[in-house]
Protein backbone atom coordinates (compact mmCIF):
# COMPACT_ATOMS: atom_id res chain seq x y z
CA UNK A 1 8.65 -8.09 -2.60
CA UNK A 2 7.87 -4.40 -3.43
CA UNK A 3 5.84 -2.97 -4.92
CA UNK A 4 2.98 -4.88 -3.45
CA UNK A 5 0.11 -4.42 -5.71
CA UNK A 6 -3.08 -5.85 -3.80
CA UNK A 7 -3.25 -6.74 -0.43
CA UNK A 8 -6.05 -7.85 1.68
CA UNK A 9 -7.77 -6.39 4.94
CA UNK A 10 -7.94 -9.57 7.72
CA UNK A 11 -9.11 -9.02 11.38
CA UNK A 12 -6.56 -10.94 13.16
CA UNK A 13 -8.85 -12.63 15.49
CA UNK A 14 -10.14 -14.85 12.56
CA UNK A 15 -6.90 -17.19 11.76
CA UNK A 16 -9.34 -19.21 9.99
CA UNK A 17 -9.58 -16.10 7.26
CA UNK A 18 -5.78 -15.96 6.45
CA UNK A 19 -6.54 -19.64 4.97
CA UNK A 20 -9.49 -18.00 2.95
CA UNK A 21 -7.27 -15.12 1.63
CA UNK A 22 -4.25 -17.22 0.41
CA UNK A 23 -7.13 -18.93 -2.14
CA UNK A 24 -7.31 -15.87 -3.69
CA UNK A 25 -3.33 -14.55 -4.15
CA UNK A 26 -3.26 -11.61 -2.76
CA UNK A 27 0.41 -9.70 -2.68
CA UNK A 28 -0.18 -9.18 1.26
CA UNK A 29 -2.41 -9.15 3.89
CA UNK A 30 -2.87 -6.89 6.44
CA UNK A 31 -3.94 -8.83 9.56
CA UNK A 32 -5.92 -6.27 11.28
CA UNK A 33 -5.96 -5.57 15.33
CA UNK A 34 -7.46 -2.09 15.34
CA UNK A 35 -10.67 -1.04 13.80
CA UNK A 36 -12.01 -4.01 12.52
CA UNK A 37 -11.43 -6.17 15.73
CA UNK A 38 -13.76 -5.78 18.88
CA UNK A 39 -12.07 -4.39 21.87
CA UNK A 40 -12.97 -7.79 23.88
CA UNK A 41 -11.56 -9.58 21.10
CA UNK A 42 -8.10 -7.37 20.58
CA UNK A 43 -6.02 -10.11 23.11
CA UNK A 44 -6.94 -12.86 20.85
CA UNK A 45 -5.83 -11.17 17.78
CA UNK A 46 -2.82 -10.20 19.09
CA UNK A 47 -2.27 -14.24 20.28
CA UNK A 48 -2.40 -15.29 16.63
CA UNK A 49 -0.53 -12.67 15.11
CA UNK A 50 2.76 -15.03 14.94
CA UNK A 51 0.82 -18.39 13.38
CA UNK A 52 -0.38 -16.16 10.95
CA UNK A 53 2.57 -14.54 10.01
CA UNK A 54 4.45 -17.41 9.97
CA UNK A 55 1.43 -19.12 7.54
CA UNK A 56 1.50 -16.00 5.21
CA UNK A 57 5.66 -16.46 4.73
CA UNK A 58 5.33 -19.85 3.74
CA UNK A 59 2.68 -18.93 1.10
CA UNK A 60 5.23 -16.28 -0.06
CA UNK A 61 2.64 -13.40 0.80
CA UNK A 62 3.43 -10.00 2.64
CA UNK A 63 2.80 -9.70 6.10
CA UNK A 64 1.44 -6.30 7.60
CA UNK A 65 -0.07 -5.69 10.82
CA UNK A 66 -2.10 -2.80 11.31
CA UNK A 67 -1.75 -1.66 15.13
CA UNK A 68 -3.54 0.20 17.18
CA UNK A 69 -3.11 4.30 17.26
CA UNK A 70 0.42 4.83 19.41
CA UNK A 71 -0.39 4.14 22.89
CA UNK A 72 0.83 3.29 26.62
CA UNK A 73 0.30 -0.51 24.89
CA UNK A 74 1.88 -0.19 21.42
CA UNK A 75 5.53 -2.44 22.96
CA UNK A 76 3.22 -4.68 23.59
CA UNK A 77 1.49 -5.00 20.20
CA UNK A 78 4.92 -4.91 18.36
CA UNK A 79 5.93 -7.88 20.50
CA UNK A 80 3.03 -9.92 19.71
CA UNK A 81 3.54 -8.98 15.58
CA UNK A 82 7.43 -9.13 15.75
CA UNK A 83 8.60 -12.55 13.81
CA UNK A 84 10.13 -13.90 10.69
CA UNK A 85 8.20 -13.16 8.08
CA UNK A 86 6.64 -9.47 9.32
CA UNK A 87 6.48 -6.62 6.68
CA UNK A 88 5.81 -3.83 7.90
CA UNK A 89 3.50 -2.34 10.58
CA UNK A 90 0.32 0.24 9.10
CA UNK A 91 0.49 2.89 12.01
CA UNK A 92 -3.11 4.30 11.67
CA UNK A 93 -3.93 7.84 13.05
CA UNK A 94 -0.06 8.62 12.39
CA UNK A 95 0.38 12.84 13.30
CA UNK A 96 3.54 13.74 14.41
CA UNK A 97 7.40 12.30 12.90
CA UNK A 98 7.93 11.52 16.78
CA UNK A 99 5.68 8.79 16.09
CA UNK A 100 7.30 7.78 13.58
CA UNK A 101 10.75 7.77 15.47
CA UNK A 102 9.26 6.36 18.77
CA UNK A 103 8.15 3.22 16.00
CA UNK A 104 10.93 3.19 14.03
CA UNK A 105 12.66 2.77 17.97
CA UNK A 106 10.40 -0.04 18.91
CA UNK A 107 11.11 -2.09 15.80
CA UNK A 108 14.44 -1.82 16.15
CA UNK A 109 14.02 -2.80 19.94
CA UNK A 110 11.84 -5.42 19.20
CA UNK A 111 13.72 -7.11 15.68
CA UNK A 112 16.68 -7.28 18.29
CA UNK A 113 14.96 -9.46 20.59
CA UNK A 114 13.81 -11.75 18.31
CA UNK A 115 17.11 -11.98 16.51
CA UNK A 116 16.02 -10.11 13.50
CA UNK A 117 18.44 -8.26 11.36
CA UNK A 118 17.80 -4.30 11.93
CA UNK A 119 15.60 -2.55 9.69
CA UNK A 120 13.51 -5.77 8.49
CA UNK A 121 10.76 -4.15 9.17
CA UNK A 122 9.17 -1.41 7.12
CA UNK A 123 6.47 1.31 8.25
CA UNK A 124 3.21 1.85 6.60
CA UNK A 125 1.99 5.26 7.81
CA UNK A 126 -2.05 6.22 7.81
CA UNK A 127 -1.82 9.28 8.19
CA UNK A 128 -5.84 9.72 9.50
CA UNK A 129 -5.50 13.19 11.26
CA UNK A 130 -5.68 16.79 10.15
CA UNK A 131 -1.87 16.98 11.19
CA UNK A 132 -0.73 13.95 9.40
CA UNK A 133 -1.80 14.94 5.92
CA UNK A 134 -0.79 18.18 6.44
CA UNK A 135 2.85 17.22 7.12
CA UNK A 136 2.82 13.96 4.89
CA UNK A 137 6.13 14.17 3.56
CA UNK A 138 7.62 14.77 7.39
CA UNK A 139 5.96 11.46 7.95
CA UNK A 140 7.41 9.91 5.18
CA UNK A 141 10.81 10.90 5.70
CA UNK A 142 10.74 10.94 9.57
CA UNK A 143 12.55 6.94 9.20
CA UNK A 144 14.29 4.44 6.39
CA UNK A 145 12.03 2.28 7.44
CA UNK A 146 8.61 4.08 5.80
CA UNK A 147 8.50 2.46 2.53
CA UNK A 148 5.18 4.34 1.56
CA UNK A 149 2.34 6.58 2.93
CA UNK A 150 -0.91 4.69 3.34
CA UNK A 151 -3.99 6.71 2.16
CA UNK A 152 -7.15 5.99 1.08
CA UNK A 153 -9.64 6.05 -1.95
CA UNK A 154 -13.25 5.79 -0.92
CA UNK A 155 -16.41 5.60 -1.97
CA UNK A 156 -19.51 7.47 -0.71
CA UNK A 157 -19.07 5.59 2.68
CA UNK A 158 -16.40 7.96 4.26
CA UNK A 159 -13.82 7.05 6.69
CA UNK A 160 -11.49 8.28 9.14
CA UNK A 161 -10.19 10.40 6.47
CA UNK A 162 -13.03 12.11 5.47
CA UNK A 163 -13.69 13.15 8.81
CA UNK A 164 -10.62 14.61 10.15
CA UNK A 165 -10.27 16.13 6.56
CA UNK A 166 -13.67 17.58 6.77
CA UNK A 167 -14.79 16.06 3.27
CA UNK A 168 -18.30 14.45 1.99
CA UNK A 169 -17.01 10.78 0.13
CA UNK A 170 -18.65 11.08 -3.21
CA UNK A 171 -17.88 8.37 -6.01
CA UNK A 172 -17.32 10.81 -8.51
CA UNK A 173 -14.32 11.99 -6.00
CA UNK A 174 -13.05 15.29 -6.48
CA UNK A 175 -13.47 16.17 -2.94
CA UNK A 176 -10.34 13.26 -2.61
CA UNK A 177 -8.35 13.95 -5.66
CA UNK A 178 -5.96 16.94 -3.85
CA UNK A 179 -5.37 14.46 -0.52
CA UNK A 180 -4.76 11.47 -2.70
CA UNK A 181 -2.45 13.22 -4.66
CA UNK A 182 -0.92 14.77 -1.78
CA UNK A 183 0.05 12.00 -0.20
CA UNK A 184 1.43 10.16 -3.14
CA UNK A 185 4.01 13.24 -3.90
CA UNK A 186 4.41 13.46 -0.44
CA UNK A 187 5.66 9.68 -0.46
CA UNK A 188 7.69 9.87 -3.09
CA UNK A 189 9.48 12.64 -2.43
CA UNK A 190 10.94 11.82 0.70
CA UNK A 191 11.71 8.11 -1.10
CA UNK A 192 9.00 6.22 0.37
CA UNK A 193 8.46 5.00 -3.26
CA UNK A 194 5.55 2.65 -2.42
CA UNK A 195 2.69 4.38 -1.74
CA UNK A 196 -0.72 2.14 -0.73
CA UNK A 197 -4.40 3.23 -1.10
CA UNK A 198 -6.90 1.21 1.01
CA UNK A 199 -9.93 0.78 -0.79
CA UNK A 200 -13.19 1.08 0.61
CA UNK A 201 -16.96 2.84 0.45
CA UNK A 202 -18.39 1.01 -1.32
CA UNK A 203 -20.92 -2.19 -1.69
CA UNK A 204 -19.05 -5.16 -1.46
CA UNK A 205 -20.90 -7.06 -4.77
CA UNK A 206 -20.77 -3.84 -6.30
CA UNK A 207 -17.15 -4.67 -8.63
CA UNK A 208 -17.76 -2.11 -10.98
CA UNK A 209 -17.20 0.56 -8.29
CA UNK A 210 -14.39 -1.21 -6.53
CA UNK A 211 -12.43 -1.33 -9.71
CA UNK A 212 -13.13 2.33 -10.44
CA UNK A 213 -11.93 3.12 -6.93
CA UNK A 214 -9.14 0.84 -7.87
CA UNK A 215 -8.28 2.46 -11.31
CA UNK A 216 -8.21 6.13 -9.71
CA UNK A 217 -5.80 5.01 -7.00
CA UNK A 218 -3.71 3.45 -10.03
CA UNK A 219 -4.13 6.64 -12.11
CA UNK A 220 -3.42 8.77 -9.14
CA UNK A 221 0.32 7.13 -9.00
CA UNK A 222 -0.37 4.26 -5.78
CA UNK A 223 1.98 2.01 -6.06
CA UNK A 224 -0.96 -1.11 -5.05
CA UNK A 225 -4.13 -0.83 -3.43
CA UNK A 226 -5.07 -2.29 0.32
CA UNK A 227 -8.63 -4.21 -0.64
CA UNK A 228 -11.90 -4.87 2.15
CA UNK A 229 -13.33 -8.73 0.28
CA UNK A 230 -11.21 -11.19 -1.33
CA UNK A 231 -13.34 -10.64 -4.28
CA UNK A 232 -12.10 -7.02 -4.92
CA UNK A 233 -8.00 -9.03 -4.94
CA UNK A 234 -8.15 -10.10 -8.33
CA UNK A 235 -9.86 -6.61 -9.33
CA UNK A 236 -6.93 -5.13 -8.33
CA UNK A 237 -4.49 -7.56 -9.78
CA UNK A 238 -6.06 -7.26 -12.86
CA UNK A 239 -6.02 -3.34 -12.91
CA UNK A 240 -2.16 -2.79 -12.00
CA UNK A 241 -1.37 -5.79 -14.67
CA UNK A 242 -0.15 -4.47 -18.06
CA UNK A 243 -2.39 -5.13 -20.77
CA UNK A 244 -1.97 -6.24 -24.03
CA UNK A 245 -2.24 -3.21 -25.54
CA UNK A 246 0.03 -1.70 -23.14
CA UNK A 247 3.06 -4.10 -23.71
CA UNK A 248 2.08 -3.97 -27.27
CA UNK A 249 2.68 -0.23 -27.16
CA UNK A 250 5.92 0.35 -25.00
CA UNK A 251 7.81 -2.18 -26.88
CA UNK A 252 6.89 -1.13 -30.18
CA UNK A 253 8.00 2.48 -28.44
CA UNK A 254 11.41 0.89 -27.42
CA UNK A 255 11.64 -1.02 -30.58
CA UNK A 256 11.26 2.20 -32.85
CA UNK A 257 13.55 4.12 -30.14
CA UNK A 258 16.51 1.61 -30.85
CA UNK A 259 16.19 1.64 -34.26
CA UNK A 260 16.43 5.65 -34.40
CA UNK A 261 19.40 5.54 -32.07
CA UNK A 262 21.22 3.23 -34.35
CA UNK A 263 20.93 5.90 -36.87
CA UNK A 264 21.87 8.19 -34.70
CA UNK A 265 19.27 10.28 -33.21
CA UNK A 266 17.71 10.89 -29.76
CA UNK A 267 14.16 11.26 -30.40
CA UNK A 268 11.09 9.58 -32.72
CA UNK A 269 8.15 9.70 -34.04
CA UNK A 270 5.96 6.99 -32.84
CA UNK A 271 2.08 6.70 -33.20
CA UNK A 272 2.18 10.43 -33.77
CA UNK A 273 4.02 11.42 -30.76
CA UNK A 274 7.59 12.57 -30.67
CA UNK A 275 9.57 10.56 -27.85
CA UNK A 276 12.79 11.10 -26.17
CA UNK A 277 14.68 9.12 -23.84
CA UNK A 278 12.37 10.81 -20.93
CA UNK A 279 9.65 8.85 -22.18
CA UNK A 280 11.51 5.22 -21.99
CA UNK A 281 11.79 4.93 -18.23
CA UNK A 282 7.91 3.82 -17.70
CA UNK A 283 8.11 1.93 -21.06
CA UNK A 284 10.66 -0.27 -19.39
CA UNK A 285 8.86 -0.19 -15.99
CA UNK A 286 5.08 -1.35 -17.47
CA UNK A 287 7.33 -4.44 -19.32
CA UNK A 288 9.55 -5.57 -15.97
CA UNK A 289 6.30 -5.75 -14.36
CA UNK A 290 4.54 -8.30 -16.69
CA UNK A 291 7.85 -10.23 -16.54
């Protein structure tokens, strides 16, 4: 199921909405019981969680749940998402690796109950605090279970980033480019290989911006992108897709690479470029992924 390359923001108190996301195709959906659920309403989303789970797996689509910060209540929130079918939990305001382990415990815990083999479950960290993203890679690394670090590429609407960063969202984004960055690396090298950038900021009817946003987190090195409106899904499928030109490219590349291997050498010249078997790894990546 990795990478995931767009998923979609849900507040899991509207089950009717998981209906209206599968119409669009996202990759996953991240039903939603923190920020974008009222508090009145957080006992209702946490009642669905296991219809809608159980709706996404037999559309074939990733289920994450985004929790509340780690609290007195967070067993409680894990037992309501835990099911066939879950993903991986987004663990916003993530600080400290004894988060990470005190999740990694309750998962385990939790996928035992409900007969679950151990380690189904993946972790999703946000790490929204001054601490976090300072010690990204500890968070990353802190359980096999973290398959990426979940940042954020914004527009000029700023987050929960921005403001434990200290930052000013701009949608030229320059102030973002070292955190984004950070993170990725940070992901990557302690194996999370699947880092996710939620996408936000910006005016929902406003495409042109969202795929911008989109592109950056691409060029950046995110693995997939976490969207707001089911509009922005097929922005982002469309971005991470290979184009033409692209598969056009890499297998002329691996082409011309064969053919100078057969007579016996271990590097070419190809559209005015030398390449070497360094360069061949991503040519064979961008074609797997529009297999």
């Amino acid at each position: 199921m990795w990478p995931i390359r767009a998923s979609l923001f849900v507040p899991a108190h509207r089950p009717d909405w998981v209906a209206k996301a599968l119409r669009v195709a996202p990759g996953g959906v991240v039903l939603d019981i923190e920020d974008s659920v009222p508090p009145e309403h957080k006992p209702t989303a946490m009642a669905h969680l296991h219809a809608e789970i159980a709706e996404l797996k037999a559309a074939g689509v990733a289920a994450f749940v985004r929790v509340n910060p780690l609290h007195d209540g967070t067993d409680s929130e894990i037992a309501a998402a835990m099911t066939d079918g879950l993903t991986a939990i987004v663990l916003p305001k993530a600080g400290t690796v004894a988060e990470i382990r005190r999740l990694h415990d309750l998962l385990s815990y939790h996928e035992g109950r409900a007969r679950l083999p151990h380690g189904t479950v993946g972790i999703l960290p946000l790490p929204e605090t001054a601490e976090g993203m300072l010690h990204a890679a500890d968070l990353a690394g802190a359980s096999p279970r973290v398959k990426g670090l979940h940042g954020a590429i914004s527009g000029p609407v700023s987050g929960d980033f921005a403001r434990a960063f200290g930052f000013r969202a701009t949608m030229e984004g320059s102030e973002q480019l070292y955190l984004a960055s950070k993170l990725v690396l940070a992901s990557r090298a302690a194996g999370a290989m699947y880092p996710i950038a939620g996408i936000f900021g910006t005016p929902i009817e406003d495409t042109e911006a969202a795929e911008h946003l989109i592109r950056r987190a691409k060029e950046i090195g995110y693995a997939g992108v976490a969207v707001m409106h089911p509009s922005h899904v097929a922005i982002a499928k469309a971005v991470y897709r290979p184009t033409a030109e692209e598969r056009t490219y890499f297998q002329g590349m691996l082409d011309a690479f064969a053919t100078a291997e057969k007579a016996g050498q271990g590097a070419v010249r190809y559209h005015g470029a030398m390449v070497d078997y360094a360069m061949l790894a991503l040519a064979r990546e961008v074609l797997a992924e529009d297999a």
